[in-house]
Protein backbone atom coordinates (compact mmCIF):
# COMPACT_ATOMS: atom_id res chain seq x y z
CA UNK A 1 153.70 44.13 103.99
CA UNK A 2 151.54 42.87 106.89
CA UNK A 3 149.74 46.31 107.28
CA UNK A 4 148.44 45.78 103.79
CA UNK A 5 147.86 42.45 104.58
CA UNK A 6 145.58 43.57 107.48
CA UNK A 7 144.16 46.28 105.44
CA UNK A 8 143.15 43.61 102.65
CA UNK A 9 141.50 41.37 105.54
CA UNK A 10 139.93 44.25 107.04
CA UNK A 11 138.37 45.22 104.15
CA UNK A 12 137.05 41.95 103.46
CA UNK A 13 135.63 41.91 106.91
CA UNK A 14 133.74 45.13 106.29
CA UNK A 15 132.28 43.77 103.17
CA UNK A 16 130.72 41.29 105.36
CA UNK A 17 132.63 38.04 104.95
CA UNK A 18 133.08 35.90 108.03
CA UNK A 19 136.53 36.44 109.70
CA UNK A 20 136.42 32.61 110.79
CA UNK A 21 136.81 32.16 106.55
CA UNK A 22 140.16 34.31 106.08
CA UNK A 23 143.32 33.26 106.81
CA UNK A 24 146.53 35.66 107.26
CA UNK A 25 149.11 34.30 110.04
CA UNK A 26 148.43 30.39 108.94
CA UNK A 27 146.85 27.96 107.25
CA UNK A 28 148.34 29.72 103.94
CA UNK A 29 149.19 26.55 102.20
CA UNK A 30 147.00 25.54 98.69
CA UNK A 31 147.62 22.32 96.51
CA UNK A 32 150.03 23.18 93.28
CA UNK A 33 150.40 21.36 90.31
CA UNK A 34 154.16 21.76 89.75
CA UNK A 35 155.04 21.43 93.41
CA UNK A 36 152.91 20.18 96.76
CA UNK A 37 151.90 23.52 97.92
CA UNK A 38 152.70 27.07 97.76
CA UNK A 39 152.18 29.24 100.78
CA UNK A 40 149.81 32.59 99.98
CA UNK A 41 149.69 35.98 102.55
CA UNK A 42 146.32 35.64 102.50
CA UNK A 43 143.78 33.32 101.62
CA UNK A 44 139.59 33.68 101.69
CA UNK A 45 137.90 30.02 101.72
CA UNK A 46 134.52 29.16 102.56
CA UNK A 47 132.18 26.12 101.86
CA UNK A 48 135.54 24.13 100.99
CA UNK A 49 136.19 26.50 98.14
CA UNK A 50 139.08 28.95 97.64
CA UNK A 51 137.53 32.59 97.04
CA UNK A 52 140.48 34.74 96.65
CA UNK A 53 144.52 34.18 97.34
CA UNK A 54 146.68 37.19 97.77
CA UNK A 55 150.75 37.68 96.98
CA UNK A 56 152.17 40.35 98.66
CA UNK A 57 155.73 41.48 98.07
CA UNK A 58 158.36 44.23 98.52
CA UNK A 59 161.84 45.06 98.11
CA UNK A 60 164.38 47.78 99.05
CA UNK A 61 167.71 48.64 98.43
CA UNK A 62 170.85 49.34 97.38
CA UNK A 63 170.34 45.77 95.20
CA UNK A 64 167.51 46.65 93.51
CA UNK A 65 168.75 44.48 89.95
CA UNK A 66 169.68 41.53 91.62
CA UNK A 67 165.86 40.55 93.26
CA UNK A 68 164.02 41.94 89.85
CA UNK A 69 164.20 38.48 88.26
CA UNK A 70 163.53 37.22 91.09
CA UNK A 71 160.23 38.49 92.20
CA UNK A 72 158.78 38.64 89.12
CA UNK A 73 159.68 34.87 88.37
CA UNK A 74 158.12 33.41 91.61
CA UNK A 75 154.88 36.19 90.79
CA UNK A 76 154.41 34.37 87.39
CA UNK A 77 155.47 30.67 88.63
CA UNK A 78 152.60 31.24 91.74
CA UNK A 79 150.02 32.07 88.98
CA UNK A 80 151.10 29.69 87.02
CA UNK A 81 150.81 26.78 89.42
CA UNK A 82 147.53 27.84 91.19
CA UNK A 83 146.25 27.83 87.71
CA UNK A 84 147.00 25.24 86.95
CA UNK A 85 146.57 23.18 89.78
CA UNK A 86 142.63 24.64 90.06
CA UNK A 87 142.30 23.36 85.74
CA UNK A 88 142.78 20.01 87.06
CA UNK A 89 140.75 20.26 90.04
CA UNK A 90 143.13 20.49 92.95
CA UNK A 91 140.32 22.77 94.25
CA UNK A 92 136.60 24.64 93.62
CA UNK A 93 133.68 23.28 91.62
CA UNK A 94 132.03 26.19 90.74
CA UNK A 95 134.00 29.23 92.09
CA UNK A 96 136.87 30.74 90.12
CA UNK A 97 139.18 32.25 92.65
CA UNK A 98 140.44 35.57 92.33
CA UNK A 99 144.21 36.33 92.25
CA UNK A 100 145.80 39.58 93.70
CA UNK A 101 149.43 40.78 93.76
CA UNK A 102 150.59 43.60 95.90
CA UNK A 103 154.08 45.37 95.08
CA UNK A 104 155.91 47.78 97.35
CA UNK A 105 159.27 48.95 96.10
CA UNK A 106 161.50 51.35 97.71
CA UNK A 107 161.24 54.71 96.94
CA UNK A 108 164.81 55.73 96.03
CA UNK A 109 167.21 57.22 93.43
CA UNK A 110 168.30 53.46 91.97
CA UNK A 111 164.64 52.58 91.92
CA UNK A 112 164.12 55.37 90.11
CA UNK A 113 167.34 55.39 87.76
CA UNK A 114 167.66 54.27 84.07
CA UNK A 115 168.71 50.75 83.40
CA UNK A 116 171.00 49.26 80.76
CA UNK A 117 169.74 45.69 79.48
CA UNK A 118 171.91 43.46 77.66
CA UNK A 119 171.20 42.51 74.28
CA UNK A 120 173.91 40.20 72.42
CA UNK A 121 171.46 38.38 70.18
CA UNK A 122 167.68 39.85 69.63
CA UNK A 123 166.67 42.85 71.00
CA UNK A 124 164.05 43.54 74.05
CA UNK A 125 160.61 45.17 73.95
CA UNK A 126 160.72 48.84 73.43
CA UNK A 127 159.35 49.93 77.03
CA UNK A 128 162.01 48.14 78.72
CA UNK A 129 164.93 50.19 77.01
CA UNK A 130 166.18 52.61 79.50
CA UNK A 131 163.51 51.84 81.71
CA UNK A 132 164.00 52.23 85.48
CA UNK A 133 163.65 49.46 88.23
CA UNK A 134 160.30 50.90 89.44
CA UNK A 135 159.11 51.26 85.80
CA UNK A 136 159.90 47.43 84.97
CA UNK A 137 157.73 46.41 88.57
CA UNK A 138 155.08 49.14 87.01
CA UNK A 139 155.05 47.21 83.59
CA UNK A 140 155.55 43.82 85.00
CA UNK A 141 152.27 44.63 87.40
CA UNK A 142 150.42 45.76 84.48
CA UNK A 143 151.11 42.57 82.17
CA UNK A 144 150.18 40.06 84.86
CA UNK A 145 146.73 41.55 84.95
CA UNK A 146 146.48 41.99 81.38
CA UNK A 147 147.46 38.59 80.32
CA UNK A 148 144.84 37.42 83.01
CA UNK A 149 147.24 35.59 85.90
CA UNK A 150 146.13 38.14 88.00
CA UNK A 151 142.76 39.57 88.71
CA UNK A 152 144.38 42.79 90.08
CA UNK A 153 147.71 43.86 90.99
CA UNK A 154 148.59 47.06 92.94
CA UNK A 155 152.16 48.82 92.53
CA UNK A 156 153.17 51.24 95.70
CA UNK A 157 156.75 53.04 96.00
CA UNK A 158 157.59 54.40 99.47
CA UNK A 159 160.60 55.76 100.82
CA UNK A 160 162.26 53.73 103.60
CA UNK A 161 161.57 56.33 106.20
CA UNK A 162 158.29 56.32 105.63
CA UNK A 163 157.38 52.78 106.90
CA UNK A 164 156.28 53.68 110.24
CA UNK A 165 154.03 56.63 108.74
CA UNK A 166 152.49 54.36 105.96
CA UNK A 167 153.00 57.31 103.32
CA UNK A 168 153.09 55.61 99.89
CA UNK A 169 152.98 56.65 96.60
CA UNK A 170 151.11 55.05 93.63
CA UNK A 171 152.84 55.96 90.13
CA UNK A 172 149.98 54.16 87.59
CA UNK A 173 146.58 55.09 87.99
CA UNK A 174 145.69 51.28 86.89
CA UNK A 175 147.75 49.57 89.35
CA UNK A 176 146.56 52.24 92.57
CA UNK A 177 145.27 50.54 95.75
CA UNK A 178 141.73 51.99 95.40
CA UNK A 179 141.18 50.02 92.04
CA UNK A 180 142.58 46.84 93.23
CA UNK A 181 140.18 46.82 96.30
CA UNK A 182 136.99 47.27 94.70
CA UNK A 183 138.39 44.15 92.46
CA UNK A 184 138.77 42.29 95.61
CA UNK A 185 135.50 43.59 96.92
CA UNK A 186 133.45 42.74 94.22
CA UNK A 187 134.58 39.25 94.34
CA UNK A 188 134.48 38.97 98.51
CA UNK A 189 130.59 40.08 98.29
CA UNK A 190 129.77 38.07 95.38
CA UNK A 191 131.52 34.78 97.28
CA UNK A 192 132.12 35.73 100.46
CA UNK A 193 130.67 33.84 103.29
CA UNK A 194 128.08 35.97 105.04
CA UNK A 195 128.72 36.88 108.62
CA UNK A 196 126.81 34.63 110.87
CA UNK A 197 126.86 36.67 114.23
């Protein structure tokens, strides 16, 4: 994930904020309010106020099931915390930072395949029957944004030979890279700290 990482930071560059302001190798660490801190892939702060915070995560294979839970618990737990944390003034006075979450899954045939679920008492929601691995990241990307713990969210599936190529593939128009940068953009020009040099 650090070449989206460096895209993200390069595009926040270009939009004109100060590189002295974003933060990508350290200095990742923000205040919680359910634990100390929680360390972010990239952060944006200027004037002593947190602009935007970025979560980026992948996974591969063969295990697909056994991370699902996983990732998309510590996704809504990190939301929920900075949240949190910012409602009781752990950080920002008048900015309201913006959250992103990037996704890259493993393009493969058990990302791709149907999945039981196990109901023994009430049954699930209707998308998740038979629904792949990929489609539950697709859908879990989607409701994060929707229910507002994330500003945008971007969902990319590449095959595993494809890493050194960067070849991706974006399955949901609403969660493609495009749209979740001019998200980011909008809120690095509207906050951003101007370049000084």
């Amino acid at each position: 994930m650090d070449g989206f990482v460096n895209l993200v930071a390069q595009l926040i560059i270009d939009a004109g904020v100060s590189e002295s302001c974003i933060f990508r190798k350290k200095k990742l660490e923000l205040p919680g309010f359910f634990r100390p801190t929680k360390e972010w892939d990239l952060l944006v702060v200027q004037k002593d106020q947190l602009v935007i915070a970025l979560e980026a995560k992948s996974q591969i294979g063969p295990s697909f099931g056994n991370n699902f839970n996983n990732r998309t618990e510590e996704a809504m737990g990190s939301a929920l915390d900075l949240w949190t944390a910012y409602r009781e003034g752990a950080f920002n006075k008048t900015v309201r930072p913006w959250l992103g979450y990037v996704f890259l899954l493993e393009d493969h045939p058990k990302s791709r395949k149907p999945v039981s679920v196990r109901k023994p008492h009430f049954d699930v929601f209707p998308e998740f029957k038979d629904a792949s691995y990929a489609k539950r990241y697709e859908l879990f990307c989607r409701k994060i944004v929707r229910e507002r713990h994330y500003n945008a969210a971007a969902f990319l599936l590449s095959q595993k030979e494809s890493e050194l190529n960067g070849n991706y593939e974006e399955p949901a128009e609403d969660l493609d890279f495009v749209s979740f940068a001019r998200s980011l953009l909008g809120q690095a020009v509207a906050y951003g700290s101007p370049k000084t040099d």
